[in-house]
N, C-alpha and C. Protein backbone atom coordinates (compact mmCIF):
# COMPACT_ATOMS: atom_id res chain seq x y z
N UNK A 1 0.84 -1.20 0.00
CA UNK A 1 0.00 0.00 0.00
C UNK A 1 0.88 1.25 0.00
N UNK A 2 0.51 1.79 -0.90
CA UNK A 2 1.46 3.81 -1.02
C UNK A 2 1.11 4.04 0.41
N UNK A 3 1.89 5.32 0.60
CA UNK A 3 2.23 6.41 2.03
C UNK A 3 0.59 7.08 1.60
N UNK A 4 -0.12 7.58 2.98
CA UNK A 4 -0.89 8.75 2.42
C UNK A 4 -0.50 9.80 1.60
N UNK A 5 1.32 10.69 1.52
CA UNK A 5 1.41 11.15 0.53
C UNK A 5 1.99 10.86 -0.74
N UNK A 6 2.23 9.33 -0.92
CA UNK A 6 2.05 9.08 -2.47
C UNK A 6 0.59 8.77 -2.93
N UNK A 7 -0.45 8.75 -2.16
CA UNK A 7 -1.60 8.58 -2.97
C UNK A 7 -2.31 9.69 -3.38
N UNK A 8 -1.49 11.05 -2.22
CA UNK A 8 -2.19 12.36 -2.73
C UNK A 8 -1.38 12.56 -4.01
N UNK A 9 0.21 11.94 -4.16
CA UNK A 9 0.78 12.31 -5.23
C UNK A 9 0.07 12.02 -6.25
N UNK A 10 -0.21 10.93 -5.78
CA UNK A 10 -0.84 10.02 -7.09
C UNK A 10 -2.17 9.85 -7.89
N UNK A 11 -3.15 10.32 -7.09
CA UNK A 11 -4.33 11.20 -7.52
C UNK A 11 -3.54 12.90 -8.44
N UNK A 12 -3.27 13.45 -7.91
CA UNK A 12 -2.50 14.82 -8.77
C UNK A 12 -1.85 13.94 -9.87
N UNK A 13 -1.23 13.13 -10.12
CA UNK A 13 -0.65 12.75 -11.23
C UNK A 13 -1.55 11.62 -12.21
N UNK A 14 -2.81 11.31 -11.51
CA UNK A 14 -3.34 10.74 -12.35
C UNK A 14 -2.88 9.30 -12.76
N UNK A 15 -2.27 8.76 -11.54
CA UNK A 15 -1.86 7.68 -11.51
C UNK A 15 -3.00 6.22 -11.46
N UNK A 16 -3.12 5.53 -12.09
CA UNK A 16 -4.19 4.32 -11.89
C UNK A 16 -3.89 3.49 -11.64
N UNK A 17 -2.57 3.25 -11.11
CA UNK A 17 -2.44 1.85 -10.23
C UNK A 17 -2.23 2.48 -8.92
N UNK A 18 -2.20 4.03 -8.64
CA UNK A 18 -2.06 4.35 -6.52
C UNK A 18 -3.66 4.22 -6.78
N UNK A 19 -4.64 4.41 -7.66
CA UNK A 19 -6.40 4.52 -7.43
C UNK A 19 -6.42 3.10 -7.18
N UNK A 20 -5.80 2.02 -7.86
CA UNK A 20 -6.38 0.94 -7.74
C UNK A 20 -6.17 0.42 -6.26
N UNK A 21 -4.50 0.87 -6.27
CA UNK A 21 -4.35 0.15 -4.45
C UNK A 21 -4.94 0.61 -3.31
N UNK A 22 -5.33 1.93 -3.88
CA UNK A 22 -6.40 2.92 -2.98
C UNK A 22 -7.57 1.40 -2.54
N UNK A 23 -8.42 1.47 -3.74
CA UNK A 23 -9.64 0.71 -4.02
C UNK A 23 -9.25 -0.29 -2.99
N UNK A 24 -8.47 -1.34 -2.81
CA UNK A 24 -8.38 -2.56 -2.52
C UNK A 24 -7.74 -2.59 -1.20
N UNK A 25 -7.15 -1.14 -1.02
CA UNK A 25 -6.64 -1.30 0.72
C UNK A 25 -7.67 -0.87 1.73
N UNK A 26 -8.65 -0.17 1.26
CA UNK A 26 -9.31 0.30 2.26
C UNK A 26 -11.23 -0.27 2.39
N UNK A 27 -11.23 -0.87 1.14
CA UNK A 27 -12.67 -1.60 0.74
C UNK A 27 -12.94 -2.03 1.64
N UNK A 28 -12.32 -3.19 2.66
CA UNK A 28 -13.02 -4.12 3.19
C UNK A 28 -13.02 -3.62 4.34
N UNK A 29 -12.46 -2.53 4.99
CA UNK A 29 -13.10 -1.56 6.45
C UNK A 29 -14.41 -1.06 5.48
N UNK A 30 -14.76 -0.53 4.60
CA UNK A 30 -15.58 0.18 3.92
C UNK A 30 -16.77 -1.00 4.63
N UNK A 31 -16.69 -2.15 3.67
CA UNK A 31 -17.68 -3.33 3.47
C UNK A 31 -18.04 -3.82 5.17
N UNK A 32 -16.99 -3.53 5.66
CA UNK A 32 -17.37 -4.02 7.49
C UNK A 32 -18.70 -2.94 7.94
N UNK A 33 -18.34 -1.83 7.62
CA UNK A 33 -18.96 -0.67 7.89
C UNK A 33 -20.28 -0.79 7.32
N UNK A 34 -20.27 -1.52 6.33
CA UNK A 34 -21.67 -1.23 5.58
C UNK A 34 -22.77 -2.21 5.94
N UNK A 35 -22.01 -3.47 5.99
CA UNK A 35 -22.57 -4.67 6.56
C UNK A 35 -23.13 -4.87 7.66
N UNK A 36 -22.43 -4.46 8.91
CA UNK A 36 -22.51 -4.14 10.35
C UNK A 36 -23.83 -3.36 10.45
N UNK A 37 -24.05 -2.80 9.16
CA UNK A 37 -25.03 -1.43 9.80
C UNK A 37 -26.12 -1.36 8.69
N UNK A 38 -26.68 -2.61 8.62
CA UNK A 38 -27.87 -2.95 7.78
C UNK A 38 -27.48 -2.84 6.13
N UNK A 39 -26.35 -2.98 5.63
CA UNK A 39 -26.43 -2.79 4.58
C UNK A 39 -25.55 -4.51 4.09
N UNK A 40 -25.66 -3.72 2.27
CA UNK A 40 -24.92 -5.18 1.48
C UNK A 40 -23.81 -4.85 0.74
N UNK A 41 -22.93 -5.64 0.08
CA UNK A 41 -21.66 -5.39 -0.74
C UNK A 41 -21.38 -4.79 -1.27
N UNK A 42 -22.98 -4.42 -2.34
CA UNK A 42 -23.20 -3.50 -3.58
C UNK A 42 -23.11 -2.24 -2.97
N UNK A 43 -23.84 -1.89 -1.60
CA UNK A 43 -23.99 -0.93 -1.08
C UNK A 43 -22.95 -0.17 -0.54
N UNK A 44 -21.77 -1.08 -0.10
CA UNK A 44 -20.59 -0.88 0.38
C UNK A 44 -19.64 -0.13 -0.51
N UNK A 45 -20.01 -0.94 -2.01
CA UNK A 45 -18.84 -0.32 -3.12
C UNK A 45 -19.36 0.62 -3.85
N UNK A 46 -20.56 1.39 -3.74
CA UNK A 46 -21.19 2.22 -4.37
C UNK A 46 -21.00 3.44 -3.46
N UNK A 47 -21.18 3.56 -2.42
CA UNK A 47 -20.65 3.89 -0.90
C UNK A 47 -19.36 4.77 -1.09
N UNK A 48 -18.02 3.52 -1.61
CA UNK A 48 -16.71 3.56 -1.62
C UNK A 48 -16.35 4.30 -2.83
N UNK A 49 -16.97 4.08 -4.18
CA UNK A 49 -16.93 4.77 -5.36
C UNK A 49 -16.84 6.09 -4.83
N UNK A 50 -18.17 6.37 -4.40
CA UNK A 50 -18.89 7.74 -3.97
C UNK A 50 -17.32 8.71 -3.06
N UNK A 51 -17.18 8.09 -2.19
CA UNK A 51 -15.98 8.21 -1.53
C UNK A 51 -14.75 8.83 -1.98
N UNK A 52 -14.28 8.09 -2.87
CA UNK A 52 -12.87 7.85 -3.17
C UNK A 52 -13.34 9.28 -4.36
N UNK A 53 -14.36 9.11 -5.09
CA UNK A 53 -14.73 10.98 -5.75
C UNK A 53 -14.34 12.16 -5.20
N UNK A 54 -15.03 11.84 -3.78
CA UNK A 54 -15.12 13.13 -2.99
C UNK A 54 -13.12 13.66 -2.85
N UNK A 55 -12.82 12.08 -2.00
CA UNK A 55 -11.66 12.47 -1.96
C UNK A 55 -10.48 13.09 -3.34
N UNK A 56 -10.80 12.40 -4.43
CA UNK A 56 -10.51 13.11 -5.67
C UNK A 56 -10.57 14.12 -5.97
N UNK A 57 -11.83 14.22 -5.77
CA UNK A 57 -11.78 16.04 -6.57
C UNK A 57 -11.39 17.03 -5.47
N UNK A 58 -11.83 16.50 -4.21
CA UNK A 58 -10.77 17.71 -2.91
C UNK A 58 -9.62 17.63 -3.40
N UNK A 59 -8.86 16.70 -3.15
CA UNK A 59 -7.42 16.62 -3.66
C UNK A 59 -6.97 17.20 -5.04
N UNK A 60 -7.85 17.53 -5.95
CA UNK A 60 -7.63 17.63 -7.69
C UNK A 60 -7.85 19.90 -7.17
N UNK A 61 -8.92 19.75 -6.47
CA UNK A 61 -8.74 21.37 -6.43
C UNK A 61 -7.80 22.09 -5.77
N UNK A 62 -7.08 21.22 -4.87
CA UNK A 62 -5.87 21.81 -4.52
C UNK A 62 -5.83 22.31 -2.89
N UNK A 63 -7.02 22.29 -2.33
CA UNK A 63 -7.11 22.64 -1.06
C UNK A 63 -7.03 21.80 -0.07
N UNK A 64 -7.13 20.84 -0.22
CA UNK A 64 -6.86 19.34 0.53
C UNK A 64 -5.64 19.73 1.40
N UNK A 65 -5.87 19.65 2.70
CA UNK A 65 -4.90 19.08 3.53
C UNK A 65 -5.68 18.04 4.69
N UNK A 66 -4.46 17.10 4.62
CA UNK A 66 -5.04 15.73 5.89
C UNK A 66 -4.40 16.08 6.86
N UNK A 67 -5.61 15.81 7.69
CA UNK A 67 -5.07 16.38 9.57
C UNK A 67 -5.25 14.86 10.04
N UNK A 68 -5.42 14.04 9.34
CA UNK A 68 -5.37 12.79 10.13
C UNK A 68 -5.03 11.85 8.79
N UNK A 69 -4.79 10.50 9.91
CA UNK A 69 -4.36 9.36 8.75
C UNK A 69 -5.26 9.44 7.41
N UNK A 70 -5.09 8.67 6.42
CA UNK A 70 -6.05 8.67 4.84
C UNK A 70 -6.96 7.82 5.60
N UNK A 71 -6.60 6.67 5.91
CA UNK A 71 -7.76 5.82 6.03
C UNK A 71 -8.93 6.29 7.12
N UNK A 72 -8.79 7.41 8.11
CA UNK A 72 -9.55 7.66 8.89
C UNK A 72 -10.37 9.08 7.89
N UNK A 73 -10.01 9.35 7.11
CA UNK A 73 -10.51 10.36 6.77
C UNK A 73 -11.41 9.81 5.46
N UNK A 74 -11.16 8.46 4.56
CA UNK A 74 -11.65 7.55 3.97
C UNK A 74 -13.13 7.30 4.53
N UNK A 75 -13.04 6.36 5.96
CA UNK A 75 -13.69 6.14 6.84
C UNK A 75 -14.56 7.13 6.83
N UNK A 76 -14.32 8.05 7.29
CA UNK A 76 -15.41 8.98 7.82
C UNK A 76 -16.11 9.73 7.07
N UNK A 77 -15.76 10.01 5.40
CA UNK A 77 -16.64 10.14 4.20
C UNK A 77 -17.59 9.20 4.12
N UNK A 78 -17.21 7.78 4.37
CA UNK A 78 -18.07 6.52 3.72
C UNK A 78 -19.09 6.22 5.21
N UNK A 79 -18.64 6.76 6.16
CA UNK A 79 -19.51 6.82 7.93
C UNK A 79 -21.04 7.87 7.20
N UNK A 80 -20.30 9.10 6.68
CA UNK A 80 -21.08 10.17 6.85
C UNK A 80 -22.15 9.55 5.28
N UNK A 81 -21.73 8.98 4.21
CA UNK A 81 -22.54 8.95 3.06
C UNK A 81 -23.48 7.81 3.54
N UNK A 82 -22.83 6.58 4.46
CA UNK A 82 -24.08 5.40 4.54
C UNK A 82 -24.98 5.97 5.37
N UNK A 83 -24.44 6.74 6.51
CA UNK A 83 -25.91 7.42 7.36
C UNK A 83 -26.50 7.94 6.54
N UNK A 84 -26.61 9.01 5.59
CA UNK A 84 -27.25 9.42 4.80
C UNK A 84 -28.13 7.91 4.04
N UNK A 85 -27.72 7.59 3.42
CA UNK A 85 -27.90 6.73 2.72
C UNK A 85 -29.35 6.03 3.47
N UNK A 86 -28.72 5.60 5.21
CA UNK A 86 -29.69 4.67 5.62
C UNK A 86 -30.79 5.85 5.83
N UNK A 87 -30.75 6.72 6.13
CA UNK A 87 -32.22 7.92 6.30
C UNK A 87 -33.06 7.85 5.28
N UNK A 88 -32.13 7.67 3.95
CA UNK A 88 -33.10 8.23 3.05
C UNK A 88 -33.74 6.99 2.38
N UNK A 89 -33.24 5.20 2.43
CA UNK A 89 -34.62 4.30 2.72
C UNK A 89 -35.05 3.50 4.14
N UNK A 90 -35.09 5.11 5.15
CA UNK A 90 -35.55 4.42 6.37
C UNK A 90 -35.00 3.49 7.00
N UNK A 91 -33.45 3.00 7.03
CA UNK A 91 -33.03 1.80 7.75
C UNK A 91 -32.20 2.35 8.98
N UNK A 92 -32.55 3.66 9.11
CA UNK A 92 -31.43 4.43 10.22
C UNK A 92 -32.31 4.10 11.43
N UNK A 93 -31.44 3.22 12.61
CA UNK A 93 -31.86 2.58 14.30
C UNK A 93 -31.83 4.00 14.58
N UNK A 94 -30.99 5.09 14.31
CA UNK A 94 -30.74 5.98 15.74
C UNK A 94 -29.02 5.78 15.80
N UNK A 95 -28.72 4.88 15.49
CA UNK A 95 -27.27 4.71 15.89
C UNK A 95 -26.56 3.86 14.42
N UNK A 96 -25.30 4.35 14.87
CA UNK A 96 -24.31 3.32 13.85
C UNK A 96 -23.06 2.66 14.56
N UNK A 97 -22.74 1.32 14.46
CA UNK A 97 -21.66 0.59 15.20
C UNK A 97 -20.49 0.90 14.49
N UNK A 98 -19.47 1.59 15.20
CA UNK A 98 -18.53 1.89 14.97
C UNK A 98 -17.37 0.86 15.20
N UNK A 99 -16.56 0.71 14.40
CA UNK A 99 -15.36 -0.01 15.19
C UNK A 99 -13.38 0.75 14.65
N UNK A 100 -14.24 2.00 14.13
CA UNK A 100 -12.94 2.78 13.67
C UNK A 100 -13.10 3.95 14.12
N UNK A 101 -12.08 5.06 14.34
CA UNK A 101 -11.78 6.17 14.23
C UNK A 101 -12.77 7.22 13.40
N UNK A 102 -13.47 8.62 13.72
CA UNK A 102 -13.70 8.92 12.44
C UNK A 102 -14.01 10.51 12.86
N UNK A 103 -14.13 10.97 11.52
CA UNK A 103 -14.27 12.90 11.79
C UNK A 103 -15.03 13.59 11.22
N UNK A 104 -15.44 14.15 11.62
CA UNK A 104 -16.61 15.30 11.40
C UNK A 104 -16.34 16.18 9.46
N UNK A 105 -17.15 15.16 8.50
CA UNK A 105 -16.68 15.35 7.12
C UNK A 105 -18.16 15.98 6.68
N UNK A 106 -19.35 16.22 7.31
CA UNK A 106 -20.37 17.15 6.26
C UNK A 106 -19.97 17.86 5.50
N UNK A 107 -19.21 19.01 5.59
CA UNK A 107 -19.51 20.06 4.53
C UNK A 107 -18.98 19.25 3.03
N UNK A 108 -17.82 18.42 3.21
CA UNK A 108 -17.33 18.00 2.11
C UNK A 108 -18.35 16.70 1.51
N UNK A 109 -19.45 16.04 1.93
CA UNK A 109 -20.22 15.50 1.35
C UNK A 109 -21.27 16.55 1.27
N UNK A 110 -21.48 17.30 1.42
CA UNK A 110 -22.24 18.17 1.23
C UNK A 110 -21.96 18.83 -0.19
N UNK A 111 -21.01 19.08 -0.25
CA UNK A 111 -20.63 20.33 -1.36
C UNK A 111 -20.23 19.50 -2.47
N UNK A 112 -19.99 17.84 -2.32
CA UNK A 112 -20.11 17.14 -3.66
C UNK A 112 -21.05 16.67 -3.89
N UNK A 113 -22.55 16.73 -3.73
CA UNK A 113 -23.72 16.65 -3.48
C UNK A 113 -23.85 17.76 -3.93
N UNK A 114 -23.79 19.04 -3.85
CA UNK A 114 -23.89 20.41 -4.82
C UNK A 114 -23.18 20.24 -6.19
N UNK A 115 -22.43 19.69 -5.63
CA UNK A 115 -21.56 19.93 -7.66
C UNK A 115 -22.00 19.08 -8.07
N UNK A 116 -22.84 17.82 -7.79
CA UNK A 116 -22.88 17.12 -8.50
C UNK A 116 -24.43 17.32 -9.26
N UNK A 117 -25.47 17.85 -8.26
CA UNK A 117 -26.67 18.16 -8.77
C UNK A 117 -26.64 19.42 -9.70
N UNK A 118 -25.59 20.30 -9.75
CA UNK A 118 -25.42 21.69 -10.51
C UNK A 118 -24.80 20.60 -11.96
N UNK A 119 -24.00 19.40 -12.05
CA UNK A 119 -23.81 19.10 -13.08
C UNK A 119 -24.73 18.71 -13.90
N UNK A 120 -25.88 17.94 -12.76
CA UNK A 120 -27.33 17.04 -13.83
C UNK A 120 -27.45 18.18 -13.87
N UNK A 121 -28.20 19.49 -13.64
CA UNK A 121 -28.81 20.44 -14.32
C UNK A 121 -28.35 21.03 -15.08
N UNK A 122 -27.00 21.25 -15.31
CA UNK A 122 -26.10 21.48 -16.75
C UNK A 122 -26.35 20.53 -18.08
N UNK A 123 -26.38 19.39 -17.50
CA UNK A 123 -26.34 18.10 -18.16
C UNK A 123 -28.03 18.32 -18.40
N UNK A 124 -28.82 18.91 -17.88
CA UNK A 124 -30.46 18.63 -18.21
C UNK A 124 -30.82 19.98 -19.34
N UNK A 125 -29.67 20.81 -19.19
CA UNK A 125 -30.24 22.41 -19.88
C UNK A 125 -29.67 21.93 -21.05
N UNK A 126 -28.49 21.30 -21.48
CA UNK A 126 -27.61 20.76 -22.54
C UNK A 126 -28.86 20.37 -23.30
N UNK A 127 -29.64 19.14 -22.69
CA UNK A 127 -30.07 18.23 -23.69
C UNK A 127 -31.11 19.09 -24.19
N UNK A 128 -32.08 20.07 -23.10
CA UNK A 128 -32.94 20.99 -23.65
C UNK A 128 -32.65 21.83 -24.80
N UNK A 129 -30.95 21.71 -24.81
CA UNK A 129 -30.82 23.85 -25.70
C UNK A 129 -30.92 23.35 -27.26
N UNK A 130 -31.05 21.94 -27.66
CA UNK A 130 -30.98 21.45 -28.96
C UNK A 130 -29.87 22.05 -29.56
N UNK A 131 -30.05 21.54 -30.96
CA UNK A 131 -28.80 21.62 -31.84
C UNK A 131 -28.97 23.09 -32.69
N UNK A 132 -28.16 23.47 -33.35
CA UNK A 132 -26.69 23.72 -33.18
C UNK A 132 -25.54 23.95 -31.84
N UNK A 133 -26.67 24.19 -30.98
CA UNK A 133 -25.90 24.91 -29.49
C UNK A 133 -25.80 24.45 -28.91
N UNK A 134 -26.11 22.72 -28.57
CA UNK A 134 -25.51 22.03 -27.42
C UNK A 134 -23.92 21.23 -28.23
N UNK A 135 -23.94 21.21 -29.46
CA UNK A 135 -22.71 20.60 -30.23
C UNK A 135 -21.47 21.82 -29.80
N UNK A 136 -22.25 23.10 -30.27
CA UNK A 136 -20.91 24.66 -30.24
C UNK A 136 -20.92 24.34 -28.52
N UNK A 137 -21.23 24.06 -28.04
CA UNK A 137 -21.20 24.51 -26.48
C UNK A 137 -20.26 23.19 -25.96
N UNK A 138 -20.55 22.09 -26.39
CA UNK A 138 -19.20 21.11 -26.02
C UNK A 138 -18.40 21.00 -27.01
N UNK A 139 -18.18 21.65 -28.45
CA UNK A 139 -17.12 21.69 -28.92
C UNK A 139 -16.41 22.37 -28.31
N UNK A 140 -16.57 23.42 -27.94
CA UNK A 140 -15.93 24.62 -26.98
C UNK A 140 -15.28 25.03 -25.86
N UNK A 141 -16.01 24.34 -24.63
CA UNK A 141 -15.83 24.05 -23.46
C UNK A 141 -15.29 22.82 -22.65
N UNK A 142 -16.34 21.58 -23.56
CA UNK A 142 -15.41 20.48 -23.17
C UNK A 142 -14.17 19.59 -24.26
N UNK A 143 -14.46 19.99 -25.24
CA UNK A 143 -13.52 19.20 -26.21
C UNK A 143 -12.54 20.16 -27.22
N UNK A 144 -12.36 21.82 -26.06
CA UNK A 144 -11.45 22.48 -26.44
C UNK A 144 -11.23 22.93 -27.89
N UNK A 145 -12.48 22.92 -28.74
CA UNK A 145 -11.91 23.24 -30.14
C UNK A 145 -12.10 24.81 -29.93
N UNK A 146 -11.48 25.03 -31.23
CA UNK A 146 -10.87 26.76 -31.46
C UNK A 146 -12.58 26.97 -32.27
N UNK A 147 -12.40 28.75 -31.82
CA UNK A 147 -14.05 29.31 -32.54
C UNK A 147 -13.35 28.88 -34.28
N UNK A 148 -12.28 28.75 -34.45
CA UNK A 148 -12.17 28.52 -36.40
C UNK A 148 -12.32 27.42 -36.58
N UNK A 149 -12.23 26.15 -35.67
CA UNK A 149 -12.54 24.88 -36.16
C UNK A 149 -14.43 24.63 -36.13
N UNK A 150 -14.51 25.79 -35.02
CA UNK A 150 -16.16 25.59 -35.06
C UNK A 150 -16.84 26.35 -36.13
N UNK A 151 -16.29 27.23 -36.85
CA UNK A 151 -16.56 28.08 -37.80
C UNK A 151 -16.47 27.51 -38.97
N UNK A 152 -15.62 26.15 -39.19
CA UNK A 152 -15.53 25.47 -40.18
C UNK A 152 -16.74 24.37 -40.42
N UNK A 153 -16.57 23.47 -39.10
CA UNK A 153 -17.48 22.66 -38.66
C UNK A 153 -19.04 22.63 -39.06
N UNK A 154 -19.33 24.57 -38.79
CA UNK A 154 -20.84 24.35 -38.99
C UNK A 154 -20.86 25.17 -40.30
N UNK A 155 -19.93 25.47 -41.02
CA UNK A 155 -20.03 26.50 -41.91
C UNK A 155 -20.20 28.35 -41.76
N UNK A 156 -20.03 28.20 -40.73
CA UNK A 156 -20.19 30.03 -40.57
C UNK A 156 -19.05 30.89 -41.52
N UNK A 157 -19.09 31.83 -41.79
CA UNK A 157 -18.71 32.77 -42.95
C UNK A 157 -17.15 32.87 -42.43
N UNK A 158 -17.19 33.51 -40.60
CA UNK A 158 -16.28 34.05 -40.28
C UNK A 158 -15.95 32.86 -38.80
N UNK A 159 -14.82 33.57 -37.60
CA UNK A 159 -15.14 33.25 -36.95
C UNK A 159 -15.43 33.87 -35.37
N UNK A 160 -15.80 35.25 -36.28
CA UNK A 160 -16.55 36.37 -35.50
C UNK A 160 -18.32 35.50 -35.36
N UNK A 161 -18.73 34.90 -36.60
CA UNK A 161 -20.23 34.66 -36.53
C UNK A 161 -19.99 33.70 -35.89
N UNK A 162 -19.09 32.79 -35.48
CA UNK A 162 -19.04 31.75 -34.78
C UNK A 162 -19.06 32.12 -33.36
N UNK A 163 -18.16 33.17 -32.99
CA UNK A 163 -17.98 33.43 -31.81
C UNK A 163 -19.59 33.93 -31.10
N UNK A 164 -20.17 34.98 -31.92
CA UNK A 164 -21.40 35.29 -32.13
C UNK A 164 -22.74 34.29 -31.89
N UNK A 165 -22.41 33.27 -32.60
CA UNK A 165 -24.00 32.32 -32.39
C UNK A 165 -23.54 31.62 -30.94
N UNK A 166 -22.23 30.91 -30.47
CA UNK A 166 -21.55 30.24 -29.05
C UNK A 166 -22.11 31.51 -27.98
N UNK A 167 -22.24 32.65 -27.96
CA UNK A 167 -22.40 33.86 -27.02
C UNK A 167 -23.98 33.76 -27.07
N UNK A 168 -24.50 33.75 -27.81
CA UNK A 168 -26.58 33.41 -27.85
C UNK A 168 -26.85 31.98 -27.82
N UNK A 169 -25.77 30.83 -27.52
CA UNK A 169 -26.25 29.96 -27.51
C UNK A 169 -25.86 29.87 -25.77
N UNK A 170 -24.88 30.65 -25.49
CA UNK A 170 -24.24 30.25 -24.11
C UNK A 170 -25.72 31.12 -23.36
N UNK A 171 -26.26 32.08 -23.48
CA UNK A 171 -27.37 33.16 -22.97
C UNK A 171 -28.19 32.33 -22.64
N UNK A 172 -28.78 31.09 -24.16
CA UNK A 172 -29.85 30.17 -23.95
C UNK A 172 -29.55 29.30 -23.03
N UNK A 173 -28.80 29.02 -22.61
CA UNK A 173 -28.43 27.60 -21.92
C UNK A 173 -28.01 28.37 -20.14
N UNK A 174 -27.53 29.95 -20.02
CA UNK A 174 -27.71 30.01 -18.67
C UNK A 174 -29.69 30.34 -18.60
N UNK A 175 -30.45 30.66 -19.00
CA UNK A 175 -31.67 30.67 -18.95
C UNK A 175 -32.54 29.12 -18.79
N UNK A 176 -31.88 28.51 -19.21
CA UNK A 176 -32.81 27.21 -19.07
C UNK A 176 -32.08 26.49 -17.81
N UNK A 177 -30.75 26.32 -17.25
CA UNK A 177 -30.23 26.60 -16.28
C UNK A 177 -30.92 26.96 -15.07
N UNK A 178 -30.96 28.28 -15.42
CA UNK A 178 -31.33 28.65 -13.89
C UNK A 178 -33.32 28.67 -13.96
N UNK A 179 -33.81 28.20 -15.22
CA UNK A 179 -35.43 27.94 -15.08
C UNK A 179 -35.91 27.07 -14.12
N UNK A 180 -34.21 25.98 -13.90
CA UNK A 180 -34.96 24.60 -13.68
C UNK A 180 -34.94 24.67 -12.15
């Protein structure tokens, strides 16, 4: 198993064998946790997925610092998502059996729980804004092409009119955005 800071290295570098040893060193505290406390396997690694995100993208924005071991801070993402979890189909006693370490992680399941519902509604205004403007809008933003390859692409004259229809298509798409 990597140091906690080769796995922060190794998330920043985009490494997929520190994700994998990630996955496989810390799963089966995950699966104890899930099991123990009314849940099943599937639930455990869906749980752990969920998890190992949060910890990703903290770590990917750059503000991440660990005040405690990885695995306790692991732990206590996947503590805080199954309580959730058991509330919301009613399997929460009142209590959860602990047999690890763990720390006070809301805001950070919280706030990937915001980015992630601000993405479906990006992802829901997309499919609404139809074509030409949901194609210019991920040629653009997510698949980095230049306004002249998009100017070619759809035929526009210049790639002033290109820049032009991407600016009334970007208008339509914060409006349906913030409709929803």
């Amino acid at each position: 198993m990597p140091t906690d800071s080769e796995v922060i290295i190794g998330i920043l570098n985009n490494s997929d064998s520190v994700l994998k040893k990630l996955y496989l060193a810390y799963f089966p505290m995950v699966l104890q946790l899930v099991i123990n406390n009314n849940g099943d396997e599937d639930e455990a690694k869906d749980i752990y997925q969920e998890a190992i995100i949060v910890l990703y993208n903290k770590v990917k924005r750059g503000d991440f610092e660990l005040s405690s071991k990885l695995k306790t801070y692991i732990y206590s993402i996947c503590r805080r998502l199954w309580l959730k979890r058991l509330k919301q189909l009613n399997r929460y006693g009142g209590d959860i059996k602990d047999f690890q370490e763990h720390l006070p992680v809301e805001d950070e399941v919280e706030m990937h729980e915001e980015r992630d519902m601000q993405l479906n509604k990006m992802s829901d205004a997309l499919k609404l804004l139809g074509e030409p403007c949901k194609t210019i809008m991920e040629d653009f933003y997510m698949n980095n092409r230049s306004m002249q390859e998009i100017c070619e692409r759809f035929g526009y004259t210049n790639a002033d009119n290109a820049k032009t229809q991407k600016y009334k298509c970007l208008q339509r798409l914060k409006k349906l955005f913030f409709q929803q």
